[in-house]
C-alpha atoms as a PDB file:
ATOM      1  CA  UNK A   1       0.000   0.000   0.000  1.00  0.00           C
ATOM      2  CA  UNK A   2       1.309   3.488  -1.084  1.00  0.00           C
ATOM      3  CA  UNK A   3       1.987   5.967   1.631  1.00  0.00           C
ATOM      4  CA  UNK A   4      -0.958   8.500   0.736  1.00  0.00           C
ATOM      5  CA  UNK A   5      -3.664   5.507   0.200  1.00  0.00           C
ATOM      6  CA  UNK A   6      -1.932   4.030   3.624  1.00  0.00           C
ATOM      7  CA  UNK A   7      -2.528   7.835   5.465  1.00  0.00           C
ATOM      8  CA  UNK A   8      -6.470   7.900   3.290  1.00  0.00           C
ATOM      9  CA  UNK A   9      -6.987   4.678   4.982  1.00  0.00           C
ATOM     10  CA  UNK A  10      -5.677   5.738   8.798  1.00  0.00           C
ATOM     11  CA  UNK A  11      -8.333   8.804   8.373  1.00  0.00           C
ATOM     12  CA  UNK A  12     -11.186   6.194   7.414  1.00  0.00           C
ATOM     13  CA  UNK A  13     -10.298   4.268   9.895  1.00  0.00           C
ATOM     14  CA  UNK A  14      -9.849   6.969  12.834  1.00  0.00           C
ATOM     15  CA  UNK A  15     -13.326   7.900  11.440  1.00  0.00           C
ATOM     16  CA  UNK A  16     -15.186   4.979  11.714  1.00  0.00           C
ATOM     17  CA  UNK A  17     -13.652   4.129  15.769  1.00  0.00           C
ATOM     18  CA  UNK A  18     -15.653   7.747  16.360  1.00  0.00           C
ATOM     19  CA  UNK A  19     -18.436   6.644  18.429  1.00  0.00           C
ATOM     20  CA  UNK A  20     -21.926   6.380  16.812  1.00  0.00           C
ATOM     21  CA  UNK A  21     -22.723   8.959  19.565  1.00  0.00           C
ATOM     22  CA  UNK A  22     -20.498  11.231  18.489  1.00  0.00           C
ATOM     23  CA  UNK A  23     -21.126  11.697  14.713  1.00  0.00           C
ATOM     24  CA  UNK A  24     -25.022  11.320  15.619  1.00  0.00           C
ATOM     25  CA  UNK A  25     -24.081  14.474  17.484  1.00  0.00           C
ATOM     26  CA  UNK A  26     -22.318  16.075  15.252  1.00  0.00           C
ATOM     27  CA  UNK A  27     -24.920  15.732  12.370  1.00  0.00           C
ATOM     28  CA  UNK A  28     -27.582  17.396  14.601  1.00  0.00           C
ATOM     29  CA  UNK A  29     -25.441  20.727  15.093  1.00  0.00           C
ATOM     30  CA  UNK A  30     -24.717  20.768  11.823  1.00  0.00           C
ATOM     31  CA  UNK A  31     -28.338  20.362  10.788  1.00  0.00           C
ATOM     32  CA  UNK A  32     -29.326  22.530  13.778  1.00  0.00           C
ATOM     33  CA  UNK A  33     -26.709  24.883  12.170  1.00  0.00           C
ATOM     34  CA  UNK A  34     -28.507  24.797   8.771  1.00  0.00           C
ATOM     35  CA  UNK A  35     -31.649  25.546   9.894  1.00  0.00           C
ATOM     36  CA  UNK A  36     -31.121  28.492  11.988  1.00  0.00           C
ATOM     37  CA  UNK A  37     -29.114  30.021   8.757  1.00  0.00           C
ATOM     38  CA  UNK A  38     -32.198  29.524   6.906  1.00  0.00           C
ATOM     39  CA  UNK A  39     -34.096  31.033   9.341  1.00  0.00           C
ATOM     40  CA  UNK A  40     -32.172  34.103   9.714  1.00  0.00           C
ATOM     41  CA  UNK A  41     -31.180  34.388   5.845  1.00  0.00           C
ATOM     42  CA  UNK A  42     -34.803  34.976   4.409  1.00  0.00           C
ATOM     43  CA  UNK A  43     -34.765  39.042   3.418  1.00  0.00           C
ATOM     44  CA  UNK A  44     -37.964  39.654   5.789  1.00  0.00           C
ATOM     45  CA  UNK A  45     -37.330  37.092   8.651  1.00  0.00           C
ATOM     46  CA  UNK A  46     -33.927  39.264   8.367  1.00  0.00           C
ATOM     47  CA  UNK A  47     -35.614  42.286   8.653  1.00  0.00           C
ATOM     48  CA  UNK A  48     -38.052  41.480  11.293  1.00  0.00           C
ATOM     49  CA  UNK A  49     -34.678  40.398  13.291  1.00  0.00           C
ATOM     50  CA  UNK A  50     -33.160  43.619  12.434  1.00  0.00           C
ATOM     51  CA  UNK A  51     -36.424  45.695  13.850  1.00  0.00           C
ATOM     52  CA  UNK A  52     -36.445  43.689  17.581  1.00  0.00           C
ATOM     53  CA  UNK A  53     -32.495  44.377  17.552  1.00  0.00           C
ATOM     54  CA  UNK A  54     -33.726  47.685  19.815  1.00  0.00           C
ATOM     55  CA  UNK A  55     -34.476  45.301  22.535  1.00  0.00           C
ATOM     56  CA  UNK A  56     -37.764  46.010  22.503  1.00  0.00           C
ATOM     57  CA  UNK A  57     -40.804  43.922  22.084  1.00  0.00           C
ATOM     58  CA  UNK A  58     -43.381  44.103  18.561  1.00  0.00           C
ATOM     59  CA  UNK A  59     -46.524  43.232  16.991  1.00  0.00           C
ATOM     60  CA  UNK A  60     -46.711  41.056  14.328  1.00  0.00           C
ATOM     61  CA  UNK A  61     -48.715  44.283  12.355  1.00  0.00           C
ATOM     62  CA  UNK A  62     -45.412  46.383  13.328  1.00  0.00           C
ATOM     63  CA  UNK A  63     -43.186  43.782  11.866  1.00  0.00           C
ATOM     64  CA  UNK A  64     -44.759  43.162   8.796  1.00  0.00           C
ATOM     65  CA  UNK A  65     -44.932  46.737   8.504  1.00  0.00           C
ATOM     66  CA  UNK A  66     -40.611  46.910   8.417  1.00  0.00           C
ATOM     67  CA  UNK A  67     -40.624  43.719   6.469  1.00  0.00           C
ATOM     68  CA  UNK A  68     -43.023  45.010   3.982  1.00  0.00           C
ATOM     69  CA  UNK A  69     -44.859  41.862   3.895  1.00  0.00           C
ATOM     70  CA  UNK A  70     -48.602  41.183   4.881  1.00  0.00           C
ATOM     71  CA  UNK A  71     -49.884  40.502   8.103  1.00  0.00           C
ATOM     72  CA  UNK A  72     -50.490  36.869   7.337  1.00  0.00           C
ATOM     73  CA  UNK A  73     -47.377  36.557   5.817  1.00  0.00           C
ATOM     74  CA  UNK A  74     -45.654  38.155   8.648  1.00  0.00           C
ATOM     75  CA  UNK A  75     -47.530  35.547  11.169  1.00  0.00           C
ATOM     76  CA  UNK A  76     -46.062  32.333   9.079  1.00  0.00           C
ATOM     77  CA  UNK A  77     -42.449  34.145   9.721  1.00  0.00           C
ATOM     78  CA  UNK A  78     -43.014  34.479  13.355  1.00  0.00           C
ATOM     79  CA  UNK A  79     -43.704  31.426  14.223  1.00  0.00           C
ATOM     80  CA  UNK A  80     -41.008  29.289  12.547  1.00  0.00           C
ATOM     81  CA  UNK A  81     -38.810  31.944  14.824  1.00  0.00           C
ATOM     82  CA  UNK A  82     -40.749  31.195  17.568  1.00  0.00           C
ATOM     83  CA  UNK A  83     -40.367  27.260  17.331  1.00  0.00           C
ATOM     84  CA  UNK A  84     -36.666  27.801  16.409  1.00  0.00           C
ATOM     85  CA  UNK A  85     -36.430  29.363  20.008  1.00  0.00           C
ATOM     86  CA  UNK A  86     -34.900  32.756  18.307  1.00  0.00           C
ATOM     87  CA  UNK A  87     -37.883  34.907  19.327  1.00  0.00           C
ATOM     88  CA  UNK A  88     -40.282  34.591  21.949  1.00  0.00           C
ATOM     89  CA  UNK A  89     -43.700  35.556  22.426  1.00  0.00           C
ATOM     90  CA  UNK A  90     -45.789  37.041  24.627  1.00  0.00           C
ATOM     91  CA  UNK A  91     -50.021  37.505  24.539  1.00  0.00           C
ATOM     92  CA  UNK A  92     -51.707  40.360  26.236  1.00  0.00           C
ATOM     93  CA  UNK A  93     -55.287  40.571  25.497  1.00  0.00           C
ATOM     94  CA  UNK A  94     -55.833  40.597  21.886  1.00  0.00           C
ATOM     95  CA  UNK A  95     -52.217  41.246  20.680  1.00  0.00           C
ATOM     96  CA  UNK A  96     -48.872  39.225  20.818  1.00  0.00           C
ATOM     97  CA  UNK A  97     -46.003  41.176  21.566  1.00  0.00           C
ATOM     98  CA  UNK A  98     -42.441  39.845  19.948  1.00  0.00           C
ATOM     99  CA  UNK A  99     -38.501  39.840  21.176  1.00  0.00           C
ATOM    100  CA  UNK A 100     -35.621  38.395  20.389  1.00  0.00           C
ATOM    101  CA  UNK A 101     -35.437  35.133  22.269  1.00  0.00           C
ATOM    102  CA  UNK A 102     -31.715  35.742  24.434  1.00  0.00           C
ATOM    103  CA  UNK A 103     -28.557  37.599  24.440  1.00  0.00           C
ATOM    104  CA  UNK A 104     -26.826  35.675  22.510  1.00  0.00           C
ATOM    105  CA  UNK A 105     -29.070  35.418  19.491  1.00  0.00           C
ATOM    106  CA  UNK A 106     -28.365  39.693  19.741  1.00  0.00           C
ATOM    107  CA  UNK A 107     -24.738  38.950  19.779  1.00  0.00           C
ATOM    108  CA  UNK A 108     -25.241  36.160  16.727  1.00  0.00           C
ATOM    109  CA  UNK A 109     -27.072  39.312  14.754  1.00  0.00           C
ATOM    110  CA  UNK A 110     -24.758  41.919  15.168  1.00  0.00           C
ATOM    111  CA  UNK A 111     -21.821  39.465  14.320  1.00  0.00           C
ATOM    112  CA  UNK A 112     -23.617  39.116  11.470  1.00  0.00           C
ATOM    113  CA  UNK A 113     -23.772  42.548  10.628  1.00  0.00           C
ATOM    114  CA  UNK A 114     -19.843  43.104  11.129  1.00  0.00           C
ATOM    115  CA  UNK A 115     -19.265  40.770   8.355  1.00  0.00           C
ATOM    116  CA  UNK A 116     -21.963  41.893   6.599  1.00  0.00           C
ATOM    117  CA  UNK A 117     -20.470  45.850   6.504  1.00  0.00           C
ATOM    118  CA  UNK A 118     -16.976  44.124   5.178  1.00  0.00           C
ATOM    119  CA  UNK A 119     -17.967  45.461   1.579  1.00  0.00           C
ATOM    120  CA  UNK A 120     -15.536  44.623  -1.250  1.00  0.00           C
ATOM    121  CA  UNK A 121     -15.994  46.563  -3.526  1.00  0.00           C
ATOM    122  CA  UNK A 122     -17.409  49.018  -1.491  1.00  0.00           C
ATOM    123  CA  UNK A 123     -21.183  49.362  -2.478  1.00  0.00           C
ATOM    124  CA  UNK A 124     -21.974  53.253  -3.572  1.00  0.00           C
ATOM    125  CA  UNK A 125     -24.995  54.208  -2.009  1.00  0.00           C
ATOM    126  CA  UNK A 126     -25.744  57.571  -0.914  1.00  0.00           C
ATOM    127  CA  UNK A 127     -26.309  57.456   3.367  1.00  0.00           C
ATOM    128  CA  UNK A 128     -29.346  58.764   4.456  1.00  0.00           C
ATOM    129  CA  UNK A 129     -30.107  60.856   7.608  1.00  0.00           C
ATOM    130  CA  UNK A 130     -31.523  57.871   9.370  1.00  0.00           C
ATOM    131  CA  UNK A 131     -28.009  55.850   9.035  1.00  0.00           C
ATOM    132  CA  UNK A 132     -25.981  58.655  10.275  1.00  0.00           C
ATOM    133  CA  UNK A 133     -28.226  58.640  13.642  1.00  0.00           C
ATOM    134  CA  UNK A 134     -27.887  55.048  13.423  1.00  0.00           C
ATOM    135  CA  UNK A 135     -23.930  55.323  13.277  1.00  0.00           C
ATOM    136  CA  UNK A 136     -24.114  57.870  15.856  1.00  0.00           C
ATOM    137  CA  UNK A 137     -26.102  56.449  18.795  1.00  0.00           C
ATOM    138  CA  UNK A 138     -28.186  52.821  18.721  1.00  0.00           C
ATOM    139  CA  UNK A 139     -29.017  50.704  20.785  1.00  0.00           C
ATOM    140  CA  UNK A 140     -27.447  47.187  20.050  1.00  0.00           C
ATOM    141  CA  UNK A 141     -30.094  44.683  21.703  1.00  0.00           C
ATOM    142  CA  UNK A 142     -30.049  46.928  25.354  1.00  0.00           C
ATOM    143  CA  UNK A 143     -26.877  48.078  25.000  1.00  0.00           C
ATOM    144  CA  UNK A 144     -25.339  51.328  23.478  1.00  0.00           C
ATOM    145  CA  UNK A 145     -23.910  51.520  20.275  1.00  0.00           C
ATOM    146  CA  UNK A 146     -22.458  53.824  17.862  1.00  0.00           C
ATOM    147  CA  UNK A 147     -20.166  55.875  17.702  1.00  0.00           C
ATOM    148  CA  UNK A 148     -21.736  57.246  21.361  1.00  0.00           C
ATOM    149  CA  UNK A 149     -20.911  53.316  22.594  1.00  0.00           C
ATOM    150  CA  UNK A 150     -17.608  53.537  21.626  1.00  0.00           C
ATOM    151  CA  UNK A 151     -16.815  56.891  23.405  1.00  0.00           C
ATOM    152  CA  UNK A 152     -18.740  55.837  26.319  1.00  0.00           C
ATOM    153  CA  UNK A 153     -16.189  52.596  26.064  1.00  0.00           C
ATOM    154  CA  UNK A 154     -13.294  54.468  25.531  1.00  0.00           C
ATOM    155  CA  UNK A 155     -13.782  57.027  28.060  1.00  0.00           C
ATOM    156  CA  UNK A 156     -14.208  54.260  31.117  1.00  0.00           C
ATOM    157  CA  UNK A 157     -10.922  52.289  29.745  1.00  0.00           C
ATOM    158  CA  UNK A 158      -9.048  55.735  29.893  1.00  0.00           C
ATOM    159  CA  UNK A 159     -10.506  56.279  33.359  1.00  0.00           C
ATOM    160  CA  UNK A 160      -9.348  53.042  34.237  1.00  0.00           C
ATOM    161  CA  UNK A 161     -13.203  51.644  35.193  1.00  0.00           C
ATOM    162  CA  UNK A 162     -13.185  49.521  32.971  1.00  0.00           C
ATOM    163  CA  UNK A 163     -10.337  46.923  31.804  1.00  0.00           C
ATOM    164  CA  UNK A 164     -11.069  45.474  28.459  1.00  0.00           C
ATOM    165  CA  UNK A 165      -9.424  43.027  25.957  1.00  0.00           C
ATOM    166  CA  UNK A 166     -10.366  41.068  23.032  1.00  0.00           C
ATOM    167  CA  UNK A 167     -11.319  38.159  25.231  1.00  0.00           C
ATOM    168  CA  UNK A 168     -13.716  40.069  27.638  1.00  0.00           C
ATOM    169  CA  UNK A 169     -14.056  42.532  30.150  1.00  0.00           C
ATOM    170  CA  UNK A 170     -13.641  43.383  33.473  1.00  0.00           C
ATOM    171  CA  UNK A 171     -14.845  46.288  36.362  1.00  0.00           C
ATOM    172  CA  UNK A 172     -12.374  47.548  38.077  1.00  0.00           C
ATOM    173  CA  UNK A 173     -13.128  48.832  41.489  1.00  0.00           C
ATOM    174  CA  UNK A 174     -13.070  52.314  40.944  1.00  0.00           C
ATOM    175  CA  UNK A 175     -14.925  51.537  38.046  1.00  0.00           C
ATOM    176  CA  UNK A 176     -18.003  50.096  40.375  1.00  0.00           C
ATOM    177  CA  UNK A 177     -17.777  53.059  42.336  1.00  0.00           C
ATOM    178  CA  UNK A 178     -17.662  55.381  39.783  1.00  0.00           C
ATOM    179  CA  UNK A 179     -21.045  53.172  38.092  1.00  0.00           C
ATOM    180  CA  UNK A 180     -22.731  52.888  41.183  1.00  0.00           C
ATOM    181  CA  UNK A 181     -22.367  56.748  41.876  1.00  0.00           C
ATOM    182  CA  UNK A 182     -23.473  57.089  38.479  1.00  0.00           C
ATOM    183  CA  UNK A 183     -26.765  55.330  39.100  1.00  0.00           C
ATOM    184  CA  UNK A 184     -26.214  51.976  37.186  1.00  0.00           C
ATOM    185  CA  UNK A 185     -27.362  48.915  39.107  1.00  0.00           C
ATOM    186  CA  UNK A 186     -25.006  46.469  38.464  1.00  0.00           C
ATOM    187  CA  UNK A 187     -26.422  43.799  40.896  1.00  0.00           C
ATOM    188  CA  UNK A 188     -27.257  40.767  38.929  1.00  0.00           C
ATOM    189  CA  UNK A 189     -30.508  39.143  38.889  1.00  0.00           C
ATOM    190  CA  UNK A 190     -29.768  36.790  36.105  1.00  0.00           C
ATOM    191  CA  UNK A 191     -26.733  34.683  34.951  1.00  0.00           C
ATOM    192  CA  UNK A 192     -26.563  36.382  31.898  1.00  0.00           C
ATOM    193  CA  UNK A 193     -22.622  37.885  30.967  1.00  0.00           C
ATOM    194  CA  UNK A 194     -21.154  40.596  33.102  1.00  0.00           C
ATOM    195  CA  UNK A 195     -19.191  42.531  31.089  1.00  0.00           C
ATOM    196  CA  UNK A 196     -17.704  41.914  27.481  1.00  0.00           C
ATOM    197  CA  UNK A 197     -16.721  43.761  24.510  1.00  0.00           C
ATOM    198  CA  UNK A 198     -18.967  43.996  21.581  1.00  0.00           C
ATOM    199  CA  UNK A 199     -17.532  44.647  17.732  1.00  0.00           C
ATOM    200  CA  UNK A 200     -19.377  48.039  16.536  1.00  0.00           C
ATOM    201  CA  UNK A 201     -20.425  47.319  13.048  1.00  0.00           C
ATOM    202  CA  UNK A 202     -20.637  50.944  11.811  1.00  0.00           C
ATOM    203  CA  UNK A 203     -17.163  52.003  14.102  1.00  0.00           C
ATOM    204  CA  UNK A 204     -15.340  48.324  13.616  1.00  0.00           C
ATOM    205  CA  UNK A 205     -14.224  49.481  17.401  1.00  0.00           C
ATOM    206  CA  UNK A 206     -15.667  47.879  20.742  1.00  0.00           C
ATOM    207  CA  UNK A 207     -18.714  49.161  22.674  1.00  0.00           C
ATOM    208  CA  UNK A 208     -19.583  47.344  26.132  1.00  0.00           C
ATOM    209  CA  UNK A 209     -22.135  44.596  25.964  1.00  0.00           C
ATOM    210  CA  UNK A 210     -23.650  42.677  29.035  1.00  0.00           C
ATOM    211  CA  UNK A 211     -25.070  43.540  31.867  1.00  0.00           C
ATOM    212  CA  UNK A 212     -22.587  46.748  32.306  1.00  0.00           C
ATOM    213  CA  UNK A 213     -23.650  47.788  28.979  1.00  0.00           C
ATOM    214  CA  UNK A 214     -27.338  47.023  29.786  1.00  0.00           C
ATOM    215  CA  UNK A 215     -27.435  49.209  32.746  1.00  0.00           C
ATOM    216  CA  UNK A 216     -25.509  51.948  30.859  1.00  0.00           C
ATOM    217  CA  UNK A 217     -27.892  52.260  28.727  1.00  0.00           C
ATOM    218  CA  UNK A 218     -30.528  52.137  31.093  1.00  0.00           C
ATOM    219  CA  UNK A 219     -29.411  54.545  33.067  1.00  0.00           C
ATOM    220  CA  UNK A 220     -28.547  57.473  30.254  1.00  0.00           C
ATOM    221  CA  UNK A 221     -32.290  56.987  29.026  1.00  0.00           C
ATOM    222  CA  UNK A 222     -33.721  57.542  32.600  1.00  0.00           C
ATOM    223  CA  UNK A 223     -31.216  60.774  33.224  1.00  0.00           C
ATOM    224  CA  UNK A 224     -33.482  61.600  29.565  1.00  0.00           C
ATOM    225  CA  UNK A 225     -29.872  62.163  28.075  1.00  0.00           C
ATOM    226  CA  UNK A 226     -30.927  59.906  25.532  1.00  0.00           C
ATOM    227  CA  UNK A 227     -34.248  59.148  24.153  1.00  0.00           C
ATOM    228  CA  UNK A 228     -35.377  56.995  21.888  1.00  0.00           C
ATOM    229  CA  UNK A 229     -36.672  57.327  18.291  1.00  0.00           C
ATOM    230  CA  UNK A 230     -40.186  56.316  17.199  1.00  0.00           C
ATOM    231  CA  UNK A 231     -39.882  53.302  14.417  1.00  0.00           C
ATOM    232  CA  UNK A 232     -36.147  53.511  14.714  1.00  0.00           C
ATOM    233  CA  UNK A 233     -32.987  52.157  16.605  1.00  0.00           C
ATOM    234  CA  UNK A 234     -31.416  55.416  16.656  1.00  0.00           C
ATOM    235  CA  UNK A 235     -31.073  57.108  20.425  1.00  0.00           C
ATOM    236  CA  UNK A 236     -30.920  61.115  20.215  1.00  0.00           C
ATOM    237  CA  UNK A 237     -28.715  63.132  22.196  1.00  0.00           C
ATOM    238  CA  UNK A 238     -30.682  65.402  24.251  1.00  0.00           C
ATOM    239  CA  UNK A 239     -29.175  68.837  25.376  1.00  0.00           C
ATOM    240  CA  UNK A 240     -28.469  67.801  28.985  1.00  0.00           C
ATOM    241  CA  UNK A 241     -27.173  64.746  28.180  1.00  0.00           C
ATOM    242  CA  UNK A 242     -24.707  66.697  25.955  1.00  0.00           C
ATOM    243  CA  UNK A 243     -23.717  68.639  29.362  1.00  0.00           C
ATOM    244  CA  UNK A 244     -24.034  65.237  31.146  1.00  0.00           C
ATOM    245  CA  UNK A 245     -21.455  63.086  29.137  1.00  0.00           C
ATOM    246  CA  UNK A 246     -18.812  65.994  28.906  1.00  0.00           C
ATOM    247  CA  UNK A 247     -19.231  66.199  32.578  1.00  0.00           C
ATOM    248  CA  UNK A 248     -18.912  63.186  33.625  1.00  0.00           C
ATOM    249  CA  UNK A 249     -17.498  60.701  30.906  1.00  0.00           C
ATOM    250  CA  UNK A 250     -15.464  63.798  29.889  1.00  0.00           C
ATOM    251  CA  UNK A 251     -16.584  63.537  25.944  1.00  0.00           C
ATOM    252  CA  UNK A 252     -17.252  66.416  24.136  1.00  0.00           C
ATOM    253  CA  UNK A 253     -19.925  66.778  20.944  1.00  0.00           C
ATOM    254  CA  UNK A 254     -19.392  69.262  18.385  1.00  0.00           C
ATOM    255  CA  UNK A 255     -22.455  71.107  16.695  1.00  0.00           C
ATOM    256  CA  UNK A 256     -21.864  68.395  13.901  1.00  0.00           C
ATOM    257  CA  UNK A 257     -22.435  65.302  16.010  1.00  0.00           C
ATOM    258  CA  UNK A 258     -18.750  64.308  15.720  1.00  0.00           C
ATOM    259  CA  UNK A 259     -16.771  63.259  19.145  1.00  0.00           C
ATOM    260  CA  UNK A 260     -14.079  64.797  20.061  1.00  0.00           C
ATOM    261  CA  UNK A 261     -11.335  63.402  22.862  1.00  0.00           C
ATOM    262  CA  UNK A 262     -10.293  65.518  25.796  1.00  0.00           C
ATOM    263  CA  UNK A 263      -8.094  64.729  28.261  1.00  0.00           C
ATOM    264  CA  UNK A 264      -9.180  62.264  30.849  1.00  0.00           C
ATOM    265  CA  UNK A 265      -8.655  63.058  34.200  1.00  0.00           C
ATOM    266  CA  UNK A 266     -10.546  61.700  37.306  1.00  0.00           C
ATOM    267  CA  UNK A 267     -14.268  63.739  37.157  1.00  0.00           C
ATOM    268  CA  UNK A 268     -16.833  64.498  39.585  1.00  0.00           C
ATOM    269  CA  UNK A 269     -20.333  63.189  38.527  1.00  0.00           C
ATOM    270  CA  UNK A 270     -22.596  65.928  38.685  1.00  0.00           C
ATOM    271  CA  UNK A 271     -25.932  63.650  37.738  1.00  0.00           C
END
C-alpha cells in the first residue's frame, strides 16, 4: 500500500472508531446549524430580526410593517422563529407582543452585521439621515452603540473603570464606584454575561455589551440624556445629556455630532 492511500486509509479508519454517539451528534449541530441560517437568511425574517435588535418587544402588524410583507405573511415568519427558540412571544389581550429570544441570538445578529459591513468593492450608495443617527447612537439589543458606545467605552478604559481586551471585560473597582455613583445597578438578577466587549459594526471598534452595557444604557435613558426614536434604533442626544457626558465621561460633541477626545482626568459626577 502506497503511503498517501496508507494515510487515506488511517483517516477512514480513525473515522469509523468515532463513536456512533459522536457523529449522531455532530450531524444534529450541523443540521441545527442549517436551519437556523435559513431562518435568519430569508430578506424579511432578516428584517423582522433587524427591527427587535432595539431590545424592545413588537406586533406582528409592526413587523410586517418593516418587512413590507402582509400581516399573514408576517404571522407564518413568526412562528417558525418562535419554534426555532430565536424569538419569543408574549399575549396580552388581543395582541402578541415579539422579542428576540436571548442575548446571545443579539450577539449572533450583530456578528452578522460586522461581516456583513466588510464590503468589497465598497457598495456606492448615498447614506441617508436615518443611518448617520444610526452610526451615531443605537441601541445594540439593550446596549449602546455607535459611535456614542464607543466613546462611552473608551472614556471608562481611559478612566481606568473599565479593563477590556479582546477576550472580555472586566470592572475595576473604581470603576463600580464610579457606576454605582453614576446610578447603574449592576447587581445581577440573572446569569446572563457581566461585562464583554462587543464589535461596533458601523465604528469596527468595541462598545460594552452585558449587563454593564445594559445598565448603561438604562441609566442614560432615565437621566433623559438619551431618548429613543419612534420606528427607529437610533437614540438622540438630548441637550443635557450633551452637558451630562462631557461632565462626567469627559466627551465632548461638536455642533456636527462628531466626538471629540479631551483629556481624561478623574471627574466628579454631577448627575
Amino acid at each position: 500500500m502506497s503511503r498517501a492511500n496508507s494515510s487515506v486509509h488511517a483517516k477512514l479508519f480513525s473515522i469509523d472508531m468515532l463513536p456512533v454517539s459522536a457523529i449522531g451528534l455532530r450531524m444534529v449541530a450541523a443540521a441545527n446549524l442549517v436551519e437556523v441560517a435559513a431562518l435568519v437568511g430569508d430578506t424579511a425574517r432578516a428584517t423582522m430580526l433587524n427591527a427587535l435588535m432595539g431590545g424592545q418587544s413588537l406586533t406582528a402588524t409592526e413587523l410586517a410593517y418593516c418587512a413590507n410583507v402582509s400581516r399573514a405573511t408576517a404571522s407564518g415568519h413568526l412562528s417558525k422563529l418562535v419554534s426555532a427558540r430565536l424569538l419569543t412571544v408574549t399575549r396580552n389581550r388581543r395582541f402578541s407582543y415579539y422579542r428576540i429570544a436571548s442575548p446571545l441570538l443579539a450577539t449572533m445578529l450583530e456578528s452578522l452585521k460586522v461581516v456583513a459591513a466588510i464590503e468589497v468593492p465598497p457598495r456606492r450608495q448615498p447614506r441617508s439621515a436615518n443611518d448617520d443617527a444610526l452610526r451615531f447612537a443605537r441601541s445594540c439589543y439593550d446596549h449602546l452603540a455607535g459611535q456614542l458606545g464607543v466613546a462611552v467605552t473608551d472614556a471608562l478604559v481611559a478612566m481606568g473603570h473599565i479593563v477590556l481586551t479582546d477576550e472580555g471585560g472586566e470592572v475595576t473597582s473604581s470603576g463600580g464606584r464610579f457606576l454605582s455613583a453614576f446610578g447603574a445597578d449592576l447587581r445581577s438578577r440573572t446569569r446572563r454575561i457581566f461585562c464583554q466587549p462587543c464589535l461596533d459594526w458601523s465604528e469596527r471598534r468595541y462598545h460594552l455589551k452585558g449587563l454593564v452595557g445594559a445598565r448603561i444604557l438604562d441609566r442614560l435613558l432615565e437621566l433623559g440624556w438619551l431618548k429613543r426614536v419612534l420606528d427607529s434604533r437610533a437614540l438622540q442626544l438630548t441637550p443635557s445629556g450633551r452637558t451630562g457626558l462631557s461632565e462626567n465621561f469627559q466627551i465632548e460633541i461638536n455642533d456636527e455630532g462628531v466626538l471629540s477626545g479631551r483629556i481624561y482626568d478623574a471627574p466628579h459626577l454631577t448627575v
